[in-house]
PDB file of N, CA and C in Angstrom:
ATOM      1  N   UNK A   1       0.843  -1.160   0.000  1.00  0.00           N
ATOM      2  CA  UNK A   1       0.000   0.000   0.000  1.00  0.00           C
ATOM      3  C   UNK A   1       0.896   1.232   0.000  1.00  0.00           C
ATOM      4  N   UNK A   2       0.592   2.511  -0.567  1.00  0.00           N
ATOM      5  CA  UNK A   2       1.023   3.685  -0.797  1.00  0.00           C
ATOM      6  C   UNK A   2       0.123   4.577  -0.184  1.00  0.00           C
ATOM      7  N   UNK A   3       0.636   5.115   0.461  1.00  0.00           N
ATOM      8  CA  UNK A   3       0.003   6.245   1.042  1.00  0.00           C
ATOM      9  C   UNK A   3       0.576   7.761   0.884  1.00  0.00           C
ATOM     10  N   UNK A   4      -0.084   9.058   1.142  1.00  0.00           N
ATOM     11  CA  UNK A   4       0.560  10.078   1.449  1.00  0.00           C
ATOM     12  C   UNK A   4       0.136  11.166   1.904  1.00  0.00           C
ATOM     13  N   UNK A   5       0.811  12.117   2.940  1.00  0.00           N
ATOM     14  CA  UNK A   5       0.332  13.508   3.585  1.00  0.00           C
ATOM     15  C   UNK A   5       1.205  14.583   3.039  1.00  0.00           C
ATOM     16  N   UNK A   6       0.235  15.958   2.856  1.00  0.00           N
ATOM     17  CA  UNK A   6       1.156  17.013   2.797  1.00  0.00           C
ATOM     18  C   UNK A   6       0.540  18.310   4.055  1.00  0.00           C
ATOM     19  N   UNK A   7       1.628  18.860   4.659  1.00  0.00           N
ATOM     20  CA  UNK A   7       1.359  19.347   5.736  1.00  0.00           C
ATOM     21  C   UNK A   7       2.219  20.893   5.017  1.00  0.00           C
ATOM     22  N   UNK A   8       1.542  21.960   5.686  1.00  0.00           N
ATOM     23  CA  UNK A   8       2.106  23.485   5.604  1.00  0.00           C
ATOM     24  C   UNK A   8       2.258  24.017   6.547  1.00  0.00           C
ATOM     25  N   UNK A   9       3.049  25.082   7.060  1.00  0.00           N
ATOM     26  CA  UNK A   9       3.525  25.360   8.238  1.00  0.00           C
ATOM     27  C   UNK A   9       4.271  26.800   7.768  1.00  0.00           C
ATOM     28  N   UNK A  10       3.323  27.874   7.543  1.00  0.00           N
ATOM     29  CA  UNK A  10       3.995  29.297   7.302  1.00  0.00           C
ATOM     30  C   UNK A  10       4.674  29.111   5.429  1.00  0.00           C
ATOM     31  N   UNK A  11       5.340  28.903   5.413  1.00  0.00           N
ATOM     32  CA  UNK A  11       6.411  28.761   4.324  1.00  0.00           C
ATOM     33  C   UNK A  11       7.126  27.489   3.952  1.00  0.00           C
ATOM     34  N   UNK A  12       7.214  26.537   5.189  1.00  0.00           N
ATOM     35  CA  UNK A  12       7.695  25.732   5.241  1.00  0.00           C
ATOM     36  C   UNK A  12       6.795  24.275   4.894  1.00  0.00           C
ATOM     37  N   UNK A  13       7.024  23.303   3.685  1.00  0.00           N
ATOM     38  CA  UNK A  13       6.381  22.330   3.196  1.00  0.00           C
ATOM     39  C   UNK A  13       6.990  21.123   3.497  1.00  0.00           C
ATOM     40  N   UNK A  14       6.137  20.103   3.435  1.00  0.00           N
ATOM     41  CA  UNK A  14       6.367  18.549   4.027  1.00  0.00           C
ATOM     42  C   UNK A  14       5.518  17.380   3.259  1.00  0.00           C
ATOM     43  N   UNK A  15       6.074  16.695   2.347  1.00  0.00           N
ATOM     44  CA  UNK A  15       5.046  15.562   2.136  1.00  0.00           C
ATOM     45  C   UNK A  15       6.031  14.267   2.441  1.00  0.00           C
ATOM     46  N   UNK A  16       5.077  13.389   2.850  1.00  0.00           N
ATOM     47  CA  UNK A  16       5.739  12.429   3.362  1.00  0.00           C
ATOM     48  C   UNK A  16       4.636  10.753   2.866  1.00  0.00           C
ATOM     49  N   UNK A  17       5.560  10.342   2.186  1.00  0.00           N
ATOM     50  CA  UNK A  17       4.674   9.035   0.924  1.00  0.00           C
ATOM     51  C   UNK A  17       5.193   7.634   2.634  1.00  0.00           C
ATOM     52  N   UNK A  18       4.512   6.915   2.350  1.00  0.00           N
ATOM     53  CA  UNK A  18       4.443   5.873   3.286  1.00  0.00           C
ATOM     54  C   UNK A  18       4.029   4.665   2.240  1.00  0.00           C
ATOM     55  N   UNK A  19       5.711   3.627   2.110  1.00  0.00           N
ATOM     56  CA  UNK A  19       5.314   2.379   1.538  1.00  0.00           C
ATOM     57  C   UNK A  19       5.213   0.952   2.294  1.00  0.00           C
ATOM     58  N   UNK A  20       4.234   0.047   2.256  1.00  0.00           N
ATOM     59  CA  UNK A  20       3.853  -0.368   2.902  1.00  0.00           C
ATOM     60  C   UNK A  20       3.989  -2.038   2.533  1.00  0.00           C
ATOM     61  N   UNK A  21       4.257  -3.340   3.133  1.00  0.00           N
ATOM     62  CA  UNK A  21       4.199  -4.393   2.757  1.00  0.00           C
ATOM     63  C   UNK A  21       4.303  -5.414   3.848  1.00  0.00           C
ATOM     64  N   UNK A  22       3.178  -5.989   4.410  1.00  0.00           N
ATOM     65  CA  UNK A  22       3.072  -6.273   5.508  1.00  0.00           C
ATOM     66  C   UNK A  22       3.222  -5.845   6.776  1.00  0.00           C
ATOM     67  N   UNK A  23       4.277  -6.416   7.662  1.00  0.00           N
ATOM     68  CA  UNK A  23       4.766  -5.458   8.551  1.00  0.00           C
ATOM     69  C   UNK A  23       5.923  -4.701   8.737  1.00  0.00           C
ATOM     70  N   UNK A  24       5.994  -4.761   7.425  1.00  0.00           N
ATOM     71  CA  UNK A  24       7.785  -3.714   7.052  1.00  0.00           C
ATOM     72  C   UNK A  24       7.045  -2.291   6.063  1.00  0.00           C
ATOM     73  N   UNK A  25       7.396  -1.216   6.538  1.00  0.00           N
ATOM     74  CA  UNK A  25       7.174   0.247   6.210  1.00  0.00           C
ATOM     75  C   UNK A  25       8.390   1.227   5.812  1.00  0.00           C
ATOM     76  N   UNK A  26       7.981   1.653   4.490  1.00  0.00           N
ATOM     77  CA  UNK A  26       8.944   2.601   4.197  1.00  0.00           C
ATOM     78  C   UNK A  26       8.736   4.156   4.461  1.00  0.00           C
ATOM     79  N   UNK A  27       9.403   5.178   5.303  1.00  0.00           N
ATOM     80  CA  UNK A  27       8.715   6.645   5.494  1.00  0.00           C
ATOM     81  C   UNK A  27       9.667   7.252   4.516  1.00  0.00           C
ATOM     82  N   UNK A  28       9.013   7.954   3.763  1.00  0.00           N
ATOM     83  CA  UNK A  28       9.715   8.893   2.860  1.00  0.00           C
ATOM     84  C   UNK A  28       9.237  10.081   2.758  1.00  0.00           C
ATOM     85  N   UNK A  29      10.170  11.100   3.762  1.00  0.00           N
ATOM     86  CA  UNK A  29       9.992  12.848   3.543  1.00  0.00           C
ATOM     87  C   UNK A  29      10.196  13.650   3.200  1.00  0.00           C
ATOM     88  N   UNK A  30       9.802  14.536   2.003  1.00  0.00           N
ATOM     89  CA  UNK A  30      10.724  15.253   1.394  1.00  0.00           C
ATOM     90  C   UNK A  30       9.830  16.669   1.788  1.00  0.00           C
ATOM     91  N   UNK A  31      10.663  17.510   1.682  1.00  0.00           N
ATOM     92  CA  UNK A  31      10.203  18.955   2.398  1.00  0.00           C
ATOM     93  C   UNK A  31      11.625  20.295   2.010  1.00  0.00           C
ATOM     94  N   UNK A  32      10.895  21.276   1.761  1.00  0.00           N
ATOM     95  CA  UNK A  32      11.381  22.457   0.970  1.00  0.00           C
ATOM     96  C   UNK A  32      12.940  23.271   2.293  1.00  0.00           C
ATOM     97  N   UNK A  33      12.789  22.216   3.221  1.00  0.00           N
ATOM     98  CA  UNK A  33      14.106  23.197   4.691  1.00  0.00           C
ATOM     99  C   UNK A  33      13.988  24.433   4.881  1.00  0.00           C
ATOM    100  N   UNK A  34      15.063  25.216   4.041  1.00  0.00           N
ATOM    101  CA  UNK A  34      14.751  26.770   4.880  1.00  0.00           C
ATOM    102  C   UNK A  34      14.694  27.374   3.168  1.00  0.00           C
ATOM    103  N   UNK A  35      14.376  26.843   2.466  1.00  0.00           N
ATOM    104  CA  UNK A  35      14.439  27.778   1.319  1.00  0.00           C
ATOM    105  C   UNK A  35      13.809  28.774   1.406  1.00  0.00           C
ATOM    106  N   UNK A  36      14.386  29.892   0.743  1.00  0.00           N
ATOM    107  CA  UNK A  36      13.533  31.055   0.635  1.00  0.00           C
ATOM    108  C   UNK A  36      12.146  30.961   0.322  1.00  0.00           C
ATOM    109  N   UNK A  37      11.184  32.242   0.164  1.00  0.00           N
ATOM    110  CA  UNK A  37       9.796  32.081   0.073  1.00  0.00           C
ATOM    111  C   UNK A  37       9.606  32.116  -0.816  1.00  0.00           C
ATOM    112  N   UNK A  38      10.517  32.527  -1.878  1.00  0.00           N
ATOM    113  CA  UNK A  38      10.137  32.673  -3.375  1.00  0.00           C
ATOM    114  C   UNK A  38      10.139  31.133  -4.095  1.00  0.00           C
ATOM    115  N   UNK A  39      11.088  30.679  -3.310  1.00  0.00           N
ATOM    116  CA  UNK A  39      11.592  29.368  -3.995  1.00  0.00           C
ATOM    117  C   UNK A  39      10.658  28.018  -3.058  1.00  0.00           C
ATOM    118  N   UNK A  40       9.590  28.157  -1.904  1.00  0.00           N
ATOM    119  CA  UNK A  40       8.843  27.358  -1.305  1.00  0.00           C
ATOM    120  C   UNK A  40       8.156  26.422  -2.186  1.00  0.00           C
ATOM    121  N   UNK A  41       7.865  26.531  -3.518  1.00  0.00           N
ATOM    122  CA  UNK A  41       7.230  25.183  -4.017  1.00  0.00           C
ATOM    123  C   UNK A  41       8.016  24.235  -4.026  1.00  0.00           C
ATOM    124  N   UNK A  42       9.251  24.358  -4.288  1.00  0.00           N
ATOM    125  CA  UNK A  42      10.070  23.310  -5.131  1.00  0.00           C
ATOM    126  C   UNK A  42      10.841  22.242  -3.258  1.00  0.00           C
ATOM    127  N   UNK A  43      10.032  21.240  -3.034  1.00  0.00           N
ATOM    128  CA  UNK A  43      10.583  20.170  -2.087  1.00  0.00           C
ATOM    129  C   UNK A  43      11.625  19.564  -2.717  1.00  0.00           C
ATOM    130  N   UNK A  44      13.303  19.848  -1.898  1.00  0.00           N
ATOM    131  CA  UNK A  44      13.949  18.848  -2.753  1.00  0.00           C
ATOM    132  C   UNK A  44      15.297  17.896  -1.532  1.00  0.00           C
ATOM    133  N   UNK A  45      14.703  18.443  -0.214  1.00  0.00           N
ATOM    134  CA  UNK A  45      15.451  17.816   1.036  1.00  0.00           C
ATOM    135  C   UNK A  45      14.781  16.468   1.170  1.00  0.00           C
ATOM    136  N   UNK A  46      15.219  15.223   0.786  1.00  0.00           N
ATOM    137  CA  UNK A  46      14.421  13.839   1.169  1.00  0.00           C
ATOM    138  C   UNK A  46      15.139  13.056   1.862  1.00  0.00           C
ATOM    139  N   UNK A  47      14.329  12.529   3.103  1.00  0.00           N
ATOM    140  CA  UNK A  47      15.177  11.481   3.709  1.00  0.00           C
ATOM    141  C   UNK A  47      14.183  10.170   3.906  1.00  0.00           C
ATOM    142  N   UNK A  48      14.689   9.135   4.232  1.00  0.00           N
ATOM    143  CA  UNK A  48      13.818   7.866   4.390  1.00  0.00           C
ATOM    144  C   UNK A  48      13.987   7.548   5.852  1.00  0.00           C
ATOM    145  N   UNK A  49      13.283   6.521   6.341  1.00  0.00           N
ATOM    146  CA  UNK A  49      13.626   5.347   7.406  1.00  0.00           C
ATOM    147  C   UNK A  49      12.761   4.462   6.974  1.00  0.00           C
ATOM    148  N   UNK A  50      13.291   3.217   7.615  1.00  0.00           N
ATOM    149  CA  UNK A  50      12.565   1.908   7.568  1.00  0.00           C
ATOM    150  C   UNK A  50      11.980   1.423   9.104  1.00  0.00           C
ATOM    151  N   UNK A  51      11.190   1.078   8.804  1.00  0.00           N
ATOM    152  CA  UNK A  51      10.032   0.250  10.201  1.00  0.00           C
ATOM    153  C   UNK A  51       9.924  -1.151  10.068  1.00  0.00           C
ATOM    154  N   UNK A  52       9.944  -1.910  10.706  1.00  0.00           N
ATOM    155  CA  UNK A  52       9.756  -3.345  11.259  1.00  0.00           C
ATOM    156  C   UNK A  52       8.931  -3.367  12.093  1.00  0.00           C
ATOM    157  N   UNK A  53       7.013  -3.252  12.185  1.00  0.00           N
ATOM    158  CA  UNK A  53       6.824  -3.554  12.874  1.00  0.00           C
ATOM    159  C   UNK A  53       6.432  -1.811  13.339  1.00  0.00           C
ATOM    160  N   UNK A  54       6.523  -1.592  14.826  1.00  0.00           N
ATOM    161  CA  UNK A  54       6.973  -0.015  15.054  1.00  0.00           C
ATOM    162  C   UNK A  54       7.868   0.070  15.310  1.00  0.00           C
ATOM    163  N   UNK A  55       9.323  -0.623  14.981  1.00  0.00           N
ATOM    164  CA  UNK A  55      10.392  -0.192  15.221  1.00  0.00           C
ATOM    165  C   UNK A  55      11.796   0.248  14.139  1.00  0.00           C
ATOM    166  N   UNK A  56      12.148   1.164  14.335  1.00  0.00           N
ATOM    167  CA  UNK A  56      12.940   1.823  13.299  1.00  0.00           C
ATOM    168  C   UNK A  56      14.156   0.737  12.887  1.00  0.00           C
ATOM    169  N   UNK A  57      14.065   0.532  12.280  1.00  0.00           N
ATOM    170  CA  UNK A  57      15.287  -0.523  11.519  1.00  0.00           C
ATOM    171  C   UNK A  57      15.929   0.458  10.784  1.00  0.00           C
ATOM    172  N   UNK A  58      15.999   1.381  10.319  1.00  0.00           N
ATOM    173  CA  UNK A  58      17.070   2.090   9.801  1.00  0.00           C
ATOM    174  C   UNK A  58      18.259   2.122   9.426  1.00  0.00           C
ATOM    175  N   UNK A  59      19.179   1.881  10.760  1.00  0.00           N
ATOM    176  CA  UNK A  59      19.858   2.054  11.236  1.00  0.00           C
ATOM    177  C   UNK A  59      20.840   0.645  10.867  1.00  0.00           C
ATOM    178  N   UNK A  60      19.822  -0.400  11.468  1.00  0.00           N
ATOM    179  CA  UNK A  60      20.196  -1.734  11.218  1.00  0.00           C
ATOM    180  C   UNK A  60      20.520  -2.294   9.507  1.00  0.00           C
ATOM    181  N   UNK A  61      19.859  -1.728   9.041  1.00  0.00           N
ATOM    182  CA  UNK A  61      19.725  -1.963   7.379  1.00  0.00           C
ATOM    183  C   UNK A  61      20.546  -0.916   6.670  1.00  0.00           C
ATOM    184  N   UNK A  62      20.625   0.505   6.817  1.00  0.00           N
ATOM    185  CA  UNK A  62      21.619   0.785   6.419  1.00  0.00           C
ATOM    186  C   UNK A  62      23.115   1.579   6.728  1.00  0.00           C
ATOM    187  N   UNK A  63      23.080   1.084   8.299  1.00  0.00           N
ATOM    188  CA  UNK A  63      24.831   1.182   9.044  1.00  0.00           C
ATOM    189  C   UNK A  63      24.640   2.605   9.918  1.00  0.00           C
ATOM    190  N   UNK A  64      24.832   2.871  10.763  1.00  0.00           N
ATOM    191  CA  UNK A  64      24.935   4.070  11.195  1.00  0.00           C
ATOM    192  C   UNK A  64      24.352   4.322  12.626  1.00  0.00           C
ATOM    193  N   UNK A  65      24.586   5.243  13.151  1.00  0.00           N
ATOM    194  CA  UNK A  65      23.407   5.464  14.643  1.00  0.00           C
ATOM    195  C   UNK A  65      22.397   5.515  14.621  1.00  0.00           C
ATOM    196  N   UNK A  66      21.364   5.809  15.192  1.00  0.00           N
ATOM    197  CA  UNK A  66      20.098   5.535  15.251  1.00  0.00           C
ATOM    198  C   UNK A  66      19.612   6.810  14.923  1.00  0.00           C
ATOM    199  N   UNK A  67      19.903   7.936  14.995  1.00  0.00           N
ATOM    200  CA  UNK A  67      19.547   9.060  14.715  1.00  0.00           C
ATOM    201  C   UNK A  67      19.877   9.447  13.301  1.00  0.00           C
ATOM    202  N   UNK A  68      21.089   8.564  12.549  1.00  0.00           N
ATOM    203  CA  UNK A  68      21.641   9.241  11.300  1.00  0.00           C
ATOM    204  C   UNK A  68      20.097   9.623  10.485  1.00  0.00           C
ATOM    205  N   UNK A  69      20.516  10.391   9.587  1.00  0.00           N
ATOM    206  CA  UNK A  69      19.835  10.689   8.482  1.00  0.00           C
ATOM    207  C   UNK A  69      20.174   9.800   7.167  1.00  0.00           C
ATOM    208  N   UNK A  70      19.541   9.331   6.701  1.00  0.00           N
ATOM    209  CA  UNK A  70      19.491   8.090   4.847  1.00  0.00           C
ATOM    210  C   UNK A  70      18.779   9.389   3.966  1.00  0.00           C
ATOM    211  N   UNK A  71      19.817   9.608   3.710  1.00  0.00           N
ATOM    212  CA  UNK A  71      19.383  10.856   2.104  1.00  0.00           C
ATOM    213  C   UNK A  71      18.488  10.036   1.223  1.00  0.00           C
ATOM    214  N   UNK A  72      17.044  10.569   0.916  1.00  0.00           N
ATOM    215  CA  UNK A  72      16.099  10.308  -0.031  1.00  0.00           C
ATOM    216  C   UNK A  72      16.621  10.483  -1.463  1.00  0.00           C
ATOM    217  N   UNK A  73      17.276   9.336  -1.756  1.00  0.00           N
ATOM    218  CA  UNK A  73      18.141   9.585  -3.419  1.00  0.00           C
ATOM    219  C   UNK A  73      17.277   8.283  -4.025  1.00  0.00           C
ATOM    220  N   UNK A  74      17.975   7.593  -5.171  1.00  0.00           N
ATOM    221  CA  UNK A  74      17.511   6.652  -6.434  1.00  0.00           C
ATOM    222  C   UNK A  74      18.168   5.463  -5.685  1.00  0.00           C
ATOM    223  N   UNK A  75      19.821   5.563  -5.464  1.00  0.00           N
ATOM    224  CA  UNK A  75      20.221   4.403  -4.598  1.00  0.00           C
ATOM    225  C   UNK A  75      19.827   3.775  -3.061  1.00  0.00           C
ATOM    226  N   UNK A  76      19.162   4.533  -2.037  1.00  0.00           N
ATOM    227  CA  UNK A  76      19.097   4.582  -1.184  1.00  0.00           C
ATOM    228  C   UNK A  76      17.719   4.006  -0.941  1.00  0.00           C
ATOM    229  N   UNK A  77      16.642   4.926  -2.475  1.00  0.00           N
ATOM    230  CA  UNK A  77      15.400   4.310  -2.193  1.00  0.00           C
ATOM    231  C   UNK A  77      15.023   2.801  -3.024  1.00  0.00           C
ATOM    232  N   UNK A  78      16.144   2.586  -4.087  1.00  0.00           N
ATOM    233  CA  UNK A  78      15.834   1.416  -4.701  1.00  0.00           C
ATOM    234  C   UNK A  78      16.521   0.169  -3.743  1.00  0.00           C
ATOM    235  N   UNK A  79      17.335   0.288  -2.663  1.00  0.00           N
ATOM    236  CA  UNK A  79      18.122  -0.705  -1.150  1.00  0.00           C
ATOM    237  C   UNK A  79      17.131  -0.614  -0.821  1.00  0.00           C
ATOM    238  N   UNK A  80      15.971   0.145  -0.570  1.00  0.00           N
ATOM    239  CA  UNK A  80      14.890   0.280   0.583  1.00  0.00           C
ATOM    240  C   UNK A  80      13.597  -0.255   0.285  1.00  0.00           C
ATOM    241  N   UNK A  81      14.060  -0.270  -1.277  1.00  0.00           N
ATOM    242  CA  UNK A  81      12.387  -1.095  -1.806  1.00  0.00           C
ATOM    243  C   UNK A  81      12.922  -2.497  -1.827  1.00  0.00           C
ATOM    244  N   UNK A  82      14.484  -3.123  -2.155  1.00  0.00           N
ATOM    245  CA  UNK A  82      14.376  -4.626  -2.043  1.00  0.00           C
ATOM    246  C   UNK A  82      14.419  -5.502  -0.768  1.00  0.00           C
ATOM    247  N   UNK A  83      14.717  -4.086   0.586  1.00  0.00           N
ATOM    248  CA  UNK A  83      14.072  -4.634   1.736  1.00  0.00           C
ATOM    249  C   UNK A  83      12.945  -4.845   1.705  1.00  0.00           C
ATOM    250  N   UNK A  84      12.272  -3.756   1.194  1.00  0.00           N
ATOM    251  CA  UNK A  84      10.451  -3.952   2.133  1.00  0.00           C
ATOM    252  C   UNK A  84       9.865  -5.100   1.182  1.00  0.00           C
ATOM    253  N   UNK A  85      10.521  -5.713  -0.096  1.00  0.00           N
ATOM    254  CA  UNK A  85      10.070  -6.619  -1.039  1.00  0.00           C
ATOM    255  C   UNK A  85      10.722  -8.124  -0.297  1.00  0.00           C
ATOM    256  N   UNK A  86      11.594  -7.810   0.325  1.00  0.00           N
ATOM    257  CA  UNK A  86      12.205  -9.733   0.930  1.00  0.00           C
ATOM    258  C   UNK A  86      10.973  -9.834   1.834  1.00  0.00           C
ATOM    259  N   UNK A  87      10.984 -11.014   1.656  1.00  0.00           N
ATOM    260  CA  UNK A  87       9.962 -12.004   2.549  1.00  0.00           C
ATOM    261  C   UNK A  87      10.504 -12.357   3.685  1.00  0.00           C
ATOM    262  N   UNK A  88      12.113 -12.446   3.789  1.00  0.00           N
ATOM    263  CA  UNK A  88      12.666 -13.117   5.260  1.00  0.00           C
ATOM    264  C   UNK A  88      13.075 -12.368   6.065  1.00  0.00           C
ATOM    265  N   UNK A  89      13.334 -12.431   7.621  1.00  0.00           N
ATOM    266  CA  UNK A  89      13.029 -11.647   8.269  1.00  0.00           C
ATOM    267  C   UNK A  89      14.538 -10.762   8.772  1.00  0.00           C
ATOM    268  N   UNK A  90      15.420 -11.316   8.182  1.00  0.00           N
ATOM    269  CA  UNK A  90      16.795 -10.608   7.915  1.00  0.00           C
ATOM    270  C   UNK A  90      16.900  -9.022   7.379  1.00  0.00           C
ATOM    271  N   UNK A  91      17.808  -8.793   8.569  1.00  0.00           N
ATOM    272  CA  UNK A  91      18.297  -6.759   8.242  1.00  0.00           C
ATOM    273  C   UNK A  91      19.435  -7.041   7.857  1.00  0.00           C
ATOM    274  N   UNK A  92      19.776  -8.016   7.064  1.00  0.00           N
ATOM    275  CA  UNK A  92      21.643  -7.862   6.293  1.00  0.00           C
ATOM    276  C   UNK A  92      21.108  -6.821   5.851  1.00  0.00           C
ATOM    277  N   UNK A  93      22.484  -6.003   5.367  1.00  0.00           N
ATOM    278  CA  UNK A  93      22.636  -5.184   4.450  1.00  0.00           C
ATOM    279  C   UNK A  93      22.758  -5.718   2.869  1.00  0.00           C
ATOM    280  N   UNK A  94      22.384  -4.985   1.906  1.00  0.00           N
ATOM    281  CA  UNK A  94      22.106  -5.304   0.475  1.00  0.00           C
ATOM    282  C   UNK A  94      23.139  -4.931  -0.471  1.00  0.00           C
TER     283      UNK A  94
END
């Protein structure tokens, strides 16, 4: 399942797509940061995490602290779709 919200906040924009496949979830947010007001349409800051469940696997799947940030790119989100597509219950890395 695909889902998605867009939220406004003064100047500042947020949509955030949610992919879905059993109990593994992909969050994907992309949102405009501090751009100027002239330039507020154009969202081009994206980051992801992954869920297991309600718990952030992120971290586990692609290396880092628990807080890092996973830049919303082509490589990052095509690792993140052949997680949420495995059937087994393994966080190797890909």
């Amino acid at each position: 399942m695909i889902q998605g919200t867009v939220m406004a906040f003064g100047t500042k924009r947020m949509a955030n797509m949610t992919f879905t496949n059993g109990n593994k979830q992909i969050s994907l947010t992309i949102d405009n940061g501090t751009m100027p007001e002239e330039e507020d349409n154009v969202m081009t800051r994206a980051d992801l995490r992954l869920f297991s469940g309600k718990e952030d696997v992120t971290s586990s799947f692609f290396g880092g602290s628990t807080f890092d940030i996973v830049r919303g790119d082509v490589d990052n989100m095509a690792k993140a779709m052949t997680w949420l597509q495995r059937s087994e219950w393994g966080m190797e890395k890909s």
